[in-house]
PDB file of N, CA and C in Angstrom:
ATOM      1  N   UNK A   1       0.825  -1.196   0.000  1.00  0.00           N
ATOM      2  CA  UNK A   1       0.000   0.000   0.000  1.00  0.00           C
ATOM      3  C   UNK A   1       0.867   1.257   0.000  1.00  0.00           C
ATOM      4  N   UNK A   2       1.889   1.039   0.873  1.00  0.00           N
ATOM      5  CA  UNK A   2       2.692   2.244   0.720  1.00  0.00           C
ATOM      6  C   UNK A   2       3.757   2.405  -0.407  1.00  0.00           C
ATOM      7  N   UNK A   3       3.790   1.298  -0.991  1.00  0.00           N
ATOM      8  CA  UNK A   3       4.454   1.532  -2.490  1.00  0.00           C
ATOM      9  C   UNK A   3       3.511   1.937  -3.613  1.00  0.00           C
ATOM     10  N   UNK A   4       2.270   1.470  -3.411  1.00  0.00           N
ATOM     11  CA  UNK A   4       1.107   2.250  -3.915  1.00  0.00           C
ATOM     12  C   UNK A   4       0.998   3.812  -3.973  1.00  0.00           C
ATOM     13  N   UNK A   5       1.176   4.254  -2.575  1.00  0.00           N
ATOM     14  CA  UNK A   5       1.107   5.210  -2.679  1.00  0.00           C
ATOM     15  C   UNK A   5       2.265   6.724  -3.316  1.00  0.00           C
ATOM     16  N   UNK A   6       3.456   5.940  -2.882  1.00  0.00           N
ATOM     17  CA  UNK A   6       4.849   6.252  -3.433  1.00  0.00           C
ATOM     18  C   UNK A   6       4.794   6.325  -4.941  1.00  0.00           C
ATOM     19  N   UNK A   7       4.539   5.642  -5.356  1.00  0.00           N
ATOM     20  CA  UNK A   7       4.504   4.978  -6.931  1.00  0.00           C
ATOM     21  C   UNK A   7       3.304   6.159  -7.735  1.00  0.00           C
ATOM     22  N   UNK A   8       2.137   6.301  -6.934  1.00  0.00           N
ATOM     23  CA  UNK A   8       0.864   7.710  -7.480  1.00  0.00           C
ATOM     24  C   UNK A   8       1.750   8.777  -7.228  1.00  0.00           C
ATOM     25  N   UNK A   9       3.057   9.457  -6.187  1.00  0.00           N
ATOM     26  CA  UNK A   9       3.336  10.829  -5.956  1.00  0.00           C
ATOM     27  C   UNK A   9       4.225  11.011  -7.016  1.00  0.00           C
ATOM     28  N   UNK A  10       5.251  10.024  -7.253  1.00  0.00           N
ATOM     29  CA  UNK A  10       6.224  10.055  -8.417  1.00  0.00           C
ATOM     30  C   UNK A  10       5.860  10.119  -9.634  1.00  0.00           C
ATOM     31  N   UNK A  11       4.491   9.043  -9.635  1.00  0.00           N
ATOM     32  CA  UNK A  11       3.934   9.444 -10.864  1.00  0.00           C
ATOM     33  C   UNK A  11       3.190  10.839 -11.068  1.00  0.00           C
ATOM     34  N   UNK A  12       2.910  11.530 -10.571  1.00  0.00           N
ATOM     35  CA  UNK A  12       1.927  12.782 -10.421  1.00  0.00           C
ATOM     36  C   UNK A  12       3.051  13.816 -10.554  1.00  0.00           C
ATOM     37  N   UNK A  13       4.153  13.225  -9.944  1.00  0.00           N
ATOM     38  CA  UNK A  13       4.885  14.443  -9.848  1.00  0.00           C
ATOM     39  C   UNK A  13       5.495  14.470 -11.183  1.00  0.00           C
ATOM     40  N   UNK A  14       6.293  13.244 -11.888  1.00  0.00           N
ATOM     41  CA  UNK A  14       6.784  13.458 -13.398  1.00  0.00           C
ATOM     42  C   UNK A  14       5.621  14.175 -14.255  1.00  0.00           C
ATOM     43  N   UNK A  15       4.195  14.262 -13.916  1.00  0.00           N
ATOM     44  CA  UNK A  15       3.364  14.361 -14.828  1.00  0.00           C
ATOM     45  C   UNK A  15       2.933  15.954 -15.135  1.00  0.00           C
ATOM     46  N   UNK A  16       3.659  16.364 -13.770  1.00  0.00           N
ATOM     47  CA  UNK A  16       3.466  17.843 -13.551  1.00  0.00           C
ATOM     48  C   UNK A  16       4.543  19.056 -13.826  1.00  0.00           C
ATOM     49  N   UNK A  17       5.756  17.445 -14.483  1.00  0.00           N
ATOM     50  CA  UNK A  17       7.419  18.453 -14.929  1.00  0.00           C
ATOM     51  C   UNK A  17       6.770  18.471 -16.534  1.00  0.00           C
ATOM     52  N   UNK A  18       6.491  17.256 -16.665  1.00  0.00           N
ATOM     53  CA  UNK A  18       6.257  17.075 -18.327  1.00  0.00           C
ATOM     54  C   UNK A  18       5.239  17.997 -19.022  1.00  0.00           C
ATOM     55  N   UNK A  19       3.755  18.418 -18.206  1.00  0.00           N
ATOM     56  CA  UNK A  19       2.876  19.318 -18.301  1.00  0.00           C
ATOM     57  C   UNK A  19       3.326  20.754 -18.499  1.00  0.00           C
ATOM     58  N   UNK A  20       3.106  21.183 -19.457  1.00  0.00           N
ATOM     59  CA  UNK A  20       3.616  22.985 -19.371  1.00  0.00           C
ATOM     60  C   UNK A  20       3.094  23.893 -18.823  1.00  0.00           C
ATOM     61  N   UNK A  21       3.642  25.283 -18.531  1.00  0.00           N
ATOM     62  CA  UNK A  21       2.731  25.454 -17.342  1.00  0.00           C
ATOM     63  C   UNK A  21       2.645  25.402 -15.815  1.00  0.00           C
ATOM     64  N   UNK A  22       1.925  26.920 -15.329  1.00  0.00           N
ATOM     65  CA  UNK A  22       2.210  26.493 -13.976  1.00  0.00           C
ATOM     66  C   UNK A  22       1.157  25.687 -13.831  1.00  0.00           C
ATOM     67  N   UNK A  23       0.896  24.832 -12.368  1.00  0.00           N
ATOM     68  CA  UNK A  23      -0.287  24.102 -11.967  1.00  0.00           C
ATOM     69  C   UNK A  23      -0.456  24.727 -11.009  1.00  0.00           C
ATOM     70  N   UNK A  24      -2.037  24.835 -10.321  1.00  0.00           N
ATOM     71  CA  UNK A  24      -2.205  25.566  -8.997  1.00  0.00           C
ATOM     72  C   UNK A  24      -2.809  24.265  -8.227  1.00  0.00           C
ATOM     73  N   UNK A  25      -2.233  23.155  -8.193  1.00  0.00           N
ATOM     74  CA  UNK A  25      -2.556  22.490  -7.783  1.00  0.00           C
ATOM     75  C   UNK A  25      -1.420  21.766  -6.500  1.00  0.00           C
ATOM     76  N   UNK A  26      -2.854  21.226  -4.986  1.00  0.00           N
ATOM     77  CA  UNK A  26      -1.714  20.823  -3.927  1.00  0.00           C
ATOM     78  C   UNK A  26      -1.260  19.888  -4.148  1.00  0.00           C
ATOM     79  N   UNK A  27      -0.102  19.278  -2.944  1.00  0.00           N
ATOM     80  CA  UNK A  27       0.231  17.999  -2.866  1.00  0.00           C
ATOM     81  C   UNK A  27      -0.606  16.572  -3.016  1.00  0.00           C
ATOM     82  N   UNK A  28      -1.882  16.756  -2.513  1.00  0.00           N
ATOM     83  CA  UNK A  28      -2.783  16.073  -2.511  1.00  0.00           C
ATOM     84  C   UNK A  28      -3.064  15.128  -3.703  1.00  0.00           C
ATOM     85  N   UNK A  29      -3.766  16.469  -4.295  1.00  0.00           N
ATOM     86  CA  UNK A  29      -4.241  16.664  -5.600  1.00  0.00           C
ATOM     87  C   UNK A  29      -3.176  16.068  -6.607  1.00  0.00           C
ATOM     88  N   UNK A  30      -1.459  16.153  -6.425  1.00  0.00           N
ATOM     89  CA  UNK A  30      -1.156  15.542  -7.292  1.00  0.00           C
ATOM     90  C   UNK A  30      -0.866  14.049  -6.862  1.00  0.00           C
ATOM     91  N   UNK A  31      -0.843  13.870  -5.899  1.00  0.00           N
ATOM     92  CA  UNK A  31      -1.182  12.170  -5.078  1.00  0.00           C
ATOM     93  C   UNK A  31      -2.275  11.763  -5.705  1.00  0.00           C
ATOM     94  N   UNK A  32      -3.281  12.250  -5.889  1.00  0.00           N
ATOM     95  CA  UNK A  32      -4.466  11.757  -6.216  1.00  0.00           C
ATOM     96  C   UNK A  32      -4.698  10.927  -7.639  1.00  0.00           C
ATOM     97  N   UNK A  33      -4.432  12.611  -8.371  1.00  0.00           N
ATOM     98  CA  UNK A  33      -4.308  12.691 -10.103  1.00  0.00           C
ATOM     99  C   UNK A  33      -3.259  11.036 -10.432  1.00  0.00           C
ATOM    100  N   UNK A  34      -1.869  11.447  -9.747  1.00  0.00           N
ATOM    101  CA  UNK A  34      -0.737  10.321  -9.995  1.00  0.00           C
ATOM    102  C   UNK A  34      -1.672   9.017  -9.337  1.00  0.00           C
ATOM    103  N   UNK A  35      -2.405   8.547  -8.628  1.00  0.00           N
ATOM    104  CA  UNK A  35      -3.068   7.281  -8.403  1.00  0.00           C
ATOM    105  C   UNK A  35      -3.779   6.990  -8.967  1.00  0.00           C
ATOM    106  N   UNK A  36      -4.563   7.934  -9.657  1.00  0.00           N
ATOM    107  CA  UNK A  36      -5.997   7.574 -10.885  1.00  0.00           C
ATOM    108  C   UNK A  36      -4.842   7.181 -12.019  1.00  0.00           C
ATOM    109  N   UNK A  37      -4.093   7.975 -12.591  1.00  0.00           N
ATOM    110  CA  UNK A  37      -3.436   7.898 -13.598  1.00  0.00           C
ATOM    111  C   UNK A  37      -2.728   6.409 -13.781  1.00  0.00           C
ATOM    112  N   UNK A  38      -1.911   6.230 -12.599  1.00  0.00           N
ATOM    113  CA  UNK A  38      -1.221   4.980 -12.194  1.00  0.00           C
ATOM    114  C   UNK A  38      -2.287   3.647 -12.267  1.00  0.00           C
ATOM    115  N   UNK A  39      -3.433   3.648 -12.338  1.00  0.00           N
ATOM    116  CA  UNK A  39      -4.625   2.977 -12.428  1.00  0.00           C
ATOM    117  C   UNK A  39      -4.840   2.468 -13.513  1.00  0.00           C
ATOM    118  N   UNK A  40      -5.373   3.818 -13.854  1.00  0.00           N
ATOM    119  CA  UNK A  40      -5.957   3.811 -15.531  1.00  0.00           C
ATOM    120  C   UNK A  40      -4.276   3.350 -16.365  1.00  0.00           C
ATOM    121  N   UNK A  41      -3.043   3.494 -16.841  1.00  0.00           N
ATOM    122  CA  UNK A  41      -2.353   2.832 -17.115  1.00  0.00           C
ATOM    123  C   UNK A  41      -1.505   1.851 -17.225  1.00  0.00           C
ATOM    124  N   UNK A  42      -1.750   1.429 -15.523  1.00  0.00           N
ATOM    125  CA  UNK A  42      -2.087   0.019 -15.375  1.00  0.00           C
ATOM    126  C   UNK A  42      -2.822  -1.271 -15.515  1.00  0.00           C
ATOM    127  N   UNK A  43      -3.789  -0.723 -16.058  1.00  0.00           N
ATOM    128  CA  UNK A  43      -5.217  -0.814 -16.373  1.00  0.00           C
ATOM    129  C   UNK A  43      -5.094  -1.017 -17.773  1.00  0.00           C
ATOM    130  N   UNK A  44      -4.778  -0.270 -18.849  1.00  0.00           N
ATOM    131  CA  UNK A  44      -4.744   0.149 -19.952  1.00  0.00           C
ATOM    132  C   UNK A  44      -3.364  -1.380 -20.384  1.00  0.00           C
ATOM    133  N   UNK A  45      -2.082  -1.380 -19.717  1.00  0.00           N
ATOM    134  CA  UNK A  45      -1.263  -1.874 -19.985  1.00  0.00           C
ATOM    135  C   UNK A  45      -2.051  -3.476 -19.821  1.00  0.00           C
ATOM    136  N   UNK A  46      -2.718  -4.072 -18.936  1.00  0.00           N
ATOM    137  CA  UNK A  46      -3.349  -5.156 -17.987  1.00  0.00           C
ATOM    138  C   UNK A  46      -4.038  -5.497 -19.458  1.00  0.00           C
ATOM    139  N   UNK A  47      -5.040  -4.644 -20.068  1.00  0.00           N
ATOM    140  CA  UNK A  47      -5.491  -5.135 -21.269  1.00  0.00           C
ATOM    141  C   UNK A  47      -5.172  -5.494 -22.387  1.00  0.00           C
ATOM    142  N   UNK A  48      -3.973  -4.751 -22.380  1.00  0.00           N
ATOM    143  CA  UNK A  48      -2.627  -5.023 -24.095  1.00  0.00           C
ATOM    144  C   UNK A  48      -2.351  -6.534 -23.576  1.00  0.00           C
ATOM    145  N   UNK A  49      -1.863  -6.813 -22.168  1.00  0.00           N
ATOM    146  CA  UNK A  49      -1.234  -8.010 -21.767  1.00  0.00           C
ATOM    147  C   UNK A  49      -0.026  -8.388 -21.714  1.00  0.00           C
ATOM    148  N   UNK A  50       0.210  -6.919 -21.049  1.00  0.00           N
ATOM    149  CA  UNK A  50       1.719  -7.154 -20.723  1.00  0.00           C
ATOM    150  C   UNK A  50       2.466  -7.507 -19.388  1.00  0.00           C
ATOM    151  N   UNK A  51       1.420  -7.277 -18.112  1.00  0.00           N
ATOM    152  CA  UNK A  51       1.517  -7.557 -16.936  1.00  0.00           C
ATOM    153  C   UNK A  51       0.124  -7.773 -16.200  1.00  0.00           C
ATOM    154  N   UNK A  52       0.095  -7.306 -14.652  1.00  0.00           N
ATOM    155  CA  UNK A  52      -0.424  -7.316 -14.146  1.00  0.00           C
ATOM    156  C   UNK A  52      -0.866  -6.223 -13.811  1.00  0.00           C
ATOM    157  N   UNK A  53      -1.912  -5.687 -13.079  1.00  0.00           N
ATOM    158  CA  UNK A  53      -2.462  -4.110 -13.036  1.00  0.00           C
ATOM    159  C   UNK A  53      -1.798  -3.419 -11.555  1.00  0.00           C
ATOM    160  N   UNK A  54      -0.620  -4.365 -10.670  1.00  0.00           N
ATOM    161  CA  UNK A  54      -0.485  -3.931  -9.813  1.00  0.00           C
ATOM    162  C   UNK A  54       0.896  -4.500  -9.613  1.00  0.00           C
ATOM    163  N   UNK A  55       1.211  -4.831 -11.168  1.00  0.00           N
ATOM    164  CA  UNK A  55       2.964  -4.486 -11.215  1.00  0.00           C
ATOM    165  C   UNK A  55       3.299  -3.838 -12.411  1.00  0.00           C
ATOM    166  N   UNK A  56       3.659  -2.095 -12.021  1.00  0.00           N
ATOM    167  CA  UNK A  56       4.094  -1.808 -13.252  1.00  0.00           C
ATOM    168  C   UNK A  56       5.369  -1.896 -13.820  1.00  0.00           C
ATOM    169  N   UNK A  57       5.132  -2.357 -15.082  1.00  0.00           N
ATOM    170  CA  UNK A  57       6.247  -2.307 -16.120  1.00  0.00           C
ATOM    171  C   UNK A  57       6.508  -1.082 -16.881  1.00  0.00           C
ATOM    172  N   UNK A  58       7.026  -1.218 -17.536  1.00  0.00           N
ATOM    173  CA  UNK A  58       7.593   0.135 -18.808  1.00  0.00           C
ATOM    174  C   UNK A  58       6.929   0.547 -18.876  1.00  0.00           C
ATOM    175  N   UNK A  59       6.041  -0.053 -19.981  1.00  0.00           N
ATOM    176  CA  UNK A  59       4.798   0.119 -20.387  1.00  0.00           C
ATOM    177  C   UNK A  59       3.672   1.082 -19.844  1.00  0.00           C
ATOM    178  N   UNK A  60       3.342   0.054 -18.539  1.00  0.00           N
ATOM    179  CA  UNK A  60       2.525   0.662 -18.071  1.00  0.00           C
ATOM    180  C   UNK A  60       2.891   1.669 -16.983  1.00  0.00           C
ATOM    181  N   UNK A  61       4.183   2.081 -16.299  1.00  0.00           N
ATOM    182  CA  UNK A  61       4.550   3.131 -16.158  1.00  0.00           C
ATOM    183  C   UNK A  61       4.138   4.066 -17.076  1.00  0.00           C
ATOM    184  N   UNK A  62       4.833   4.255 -18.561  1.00  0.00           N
ATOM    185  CA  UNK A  62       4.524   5.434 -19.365  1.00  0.00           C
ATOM    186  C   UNK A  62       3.160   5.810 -19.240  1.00  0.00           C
ATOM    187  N   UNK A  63       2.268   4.860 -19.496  1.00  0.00           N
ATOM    188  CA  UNK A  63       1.090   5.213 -20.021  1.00  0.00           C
ATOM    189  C   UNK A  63       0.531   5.815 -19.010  1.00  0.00           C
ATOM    190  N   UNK A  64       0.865   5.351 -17.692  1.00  0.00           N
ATOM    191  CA  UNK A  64       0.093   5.451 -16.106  1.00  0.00           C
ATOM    192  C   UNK A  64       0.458   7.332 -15.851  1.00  0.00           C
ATOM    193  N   UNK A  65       1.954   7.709 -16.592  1.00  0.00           N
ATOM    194  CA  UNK A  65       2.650   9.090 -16.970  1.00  0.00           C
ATOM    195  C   UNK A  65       1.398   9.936 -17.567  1.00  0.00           C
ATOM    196  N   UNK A  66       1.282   9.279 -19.128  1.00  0.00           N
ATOM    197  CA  UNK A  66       0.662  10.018 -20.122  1.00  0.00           C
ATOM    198  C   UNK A  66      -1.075  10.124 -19.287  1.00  0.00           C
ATOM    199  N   UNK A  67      -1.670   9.087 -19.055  1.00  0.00           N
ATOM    200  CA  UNK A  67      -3.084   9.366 -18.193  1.00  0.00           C
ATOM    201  C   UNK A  67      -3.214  10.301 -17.064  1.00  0.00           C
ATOM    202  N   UNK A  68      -2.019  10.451 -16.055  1.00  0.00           N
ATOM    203  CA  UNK A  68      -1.619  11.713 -14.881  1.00  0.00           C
ATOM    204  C   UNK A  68      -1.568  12.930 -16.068  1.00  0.00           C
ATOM    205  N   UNK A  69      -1.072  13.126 -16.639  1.00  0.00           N
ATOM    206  CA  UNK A  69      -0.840  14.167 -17.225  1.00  0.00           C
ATOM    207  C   UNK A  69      -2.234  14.661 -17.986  1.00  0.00           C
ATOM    208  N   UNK A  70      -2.642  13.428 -18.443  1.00  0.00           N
ATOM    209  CA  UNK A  70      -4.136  14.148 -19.244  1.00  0.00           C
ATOM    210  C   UNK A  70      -4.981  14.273 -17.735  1.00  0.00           C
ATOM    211  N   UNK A  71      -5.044  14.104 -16.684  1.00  0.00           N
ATOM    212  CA  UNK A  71      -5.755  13.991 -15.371  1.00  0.00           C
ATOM    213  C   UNK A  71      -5.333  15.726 -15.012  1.00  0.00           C
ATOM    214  N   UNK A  72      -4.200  15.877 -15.394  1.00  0.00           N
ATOM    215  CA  UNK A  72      -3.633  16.866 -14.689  1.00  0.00           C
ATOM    216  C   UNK A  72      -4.450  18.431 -15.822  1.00  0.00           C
ATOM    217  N   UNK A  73      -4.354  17.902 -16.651  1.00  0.00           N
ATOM    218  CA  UNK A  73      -5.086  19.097 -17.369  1.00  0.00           C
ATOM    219  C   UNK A  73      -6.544  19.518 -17.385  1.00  0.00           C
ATOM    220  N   UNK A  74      -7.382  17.849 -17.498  1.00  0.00           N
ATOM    221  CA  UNK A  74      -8.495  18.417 -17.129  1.00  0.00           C
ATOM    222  C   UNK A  74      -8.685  19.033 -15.464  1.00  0.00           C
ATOM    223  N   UNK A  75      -7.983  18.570 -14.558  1.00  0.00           N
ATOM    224  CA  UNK A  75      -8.312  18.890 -13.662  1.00  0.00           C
ATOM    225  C   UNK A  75      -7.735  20.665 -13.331  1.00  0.00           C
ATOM    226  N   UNK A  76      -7.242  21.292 -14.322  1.00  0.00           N
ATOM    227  CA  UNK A  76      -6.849  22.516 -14.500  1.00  0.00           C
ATOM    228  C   UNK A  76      -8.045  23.385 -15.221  1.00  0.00           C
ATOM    229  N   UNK A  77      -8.549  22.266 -16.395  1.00  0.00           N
ATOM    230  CA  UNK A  77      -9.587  23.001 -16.591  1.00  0.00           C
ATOM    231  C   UNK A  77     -10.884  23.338 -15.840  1.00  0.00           C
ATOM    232  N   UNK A  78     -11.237  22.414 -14.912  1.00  0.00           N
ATOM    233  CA  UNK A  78     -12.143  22.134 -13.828  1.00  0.00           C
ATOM    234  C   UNK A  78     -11.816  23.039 -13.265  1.00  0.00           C
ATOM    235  N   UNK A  79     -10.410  23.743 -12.686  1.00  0.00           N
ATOM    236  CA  UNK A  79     -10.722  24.300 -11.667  1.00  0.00           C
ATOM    237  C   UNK A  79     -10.563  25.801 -12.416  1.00  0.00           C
ATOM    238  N   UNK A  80     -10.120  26.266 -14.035  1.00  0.00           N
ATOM    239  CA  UNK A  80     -10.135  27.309 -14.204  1.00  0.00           C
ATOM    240  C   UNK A  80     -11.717  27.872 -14.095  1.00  0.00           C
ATOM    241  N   UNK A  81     -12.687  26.633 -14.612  1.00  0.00           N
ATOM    242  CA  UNK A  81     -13.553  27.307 -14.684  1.00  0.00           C
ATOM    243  C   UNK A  81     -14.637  28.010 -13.562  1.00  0.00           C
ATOM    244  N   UNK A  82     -14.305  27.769 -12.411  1.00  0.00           N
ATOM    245  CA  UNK A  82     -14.879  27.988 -11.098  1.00  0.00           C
ATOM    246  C   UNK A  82     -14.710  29.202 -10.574  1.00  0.00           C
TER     247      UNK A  82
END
């Protein structure tokens, strides 16, 4: 669980160097974003059939990257619009 959780901040956090742009977003929030993301491209990788959804590989590292990052934008747009 706590590599779980380690594994969503790192991911959230690469997702927020790679994103252009400032983010006004907390620590939380990128814990969060990086655990959905880490999910959904674990998830995504689990269906190609390259592992398991709760060991990431390459693969599903990147993708678990590229899903934080699209997480990270809508959730920019969500909050511009408020």
């Amino acid at each position: 669980m706590i590599g779980f959780l380690v594994a969503g901040l790192v991911i959230g956090a690469l997702a927020r160097l790679i994103k252009p742009g400032k983010q006004n977003l907390s620590v939380w929030m990128t814990l969060g974003l990086g655990l959905v993301g880490s999910l959904i491209g674990g998830t995504i990788a689990w269906l190609i059939g390259t592992g398991s959804i709760w060991e990431l590989d390459f693969l599903g590292f990147v993708l678990s990257v590229v899903a934080a990052v699209l997480l990270i934008g809508v959730a920019e747009g969500a909050s511009s619009r408020s």
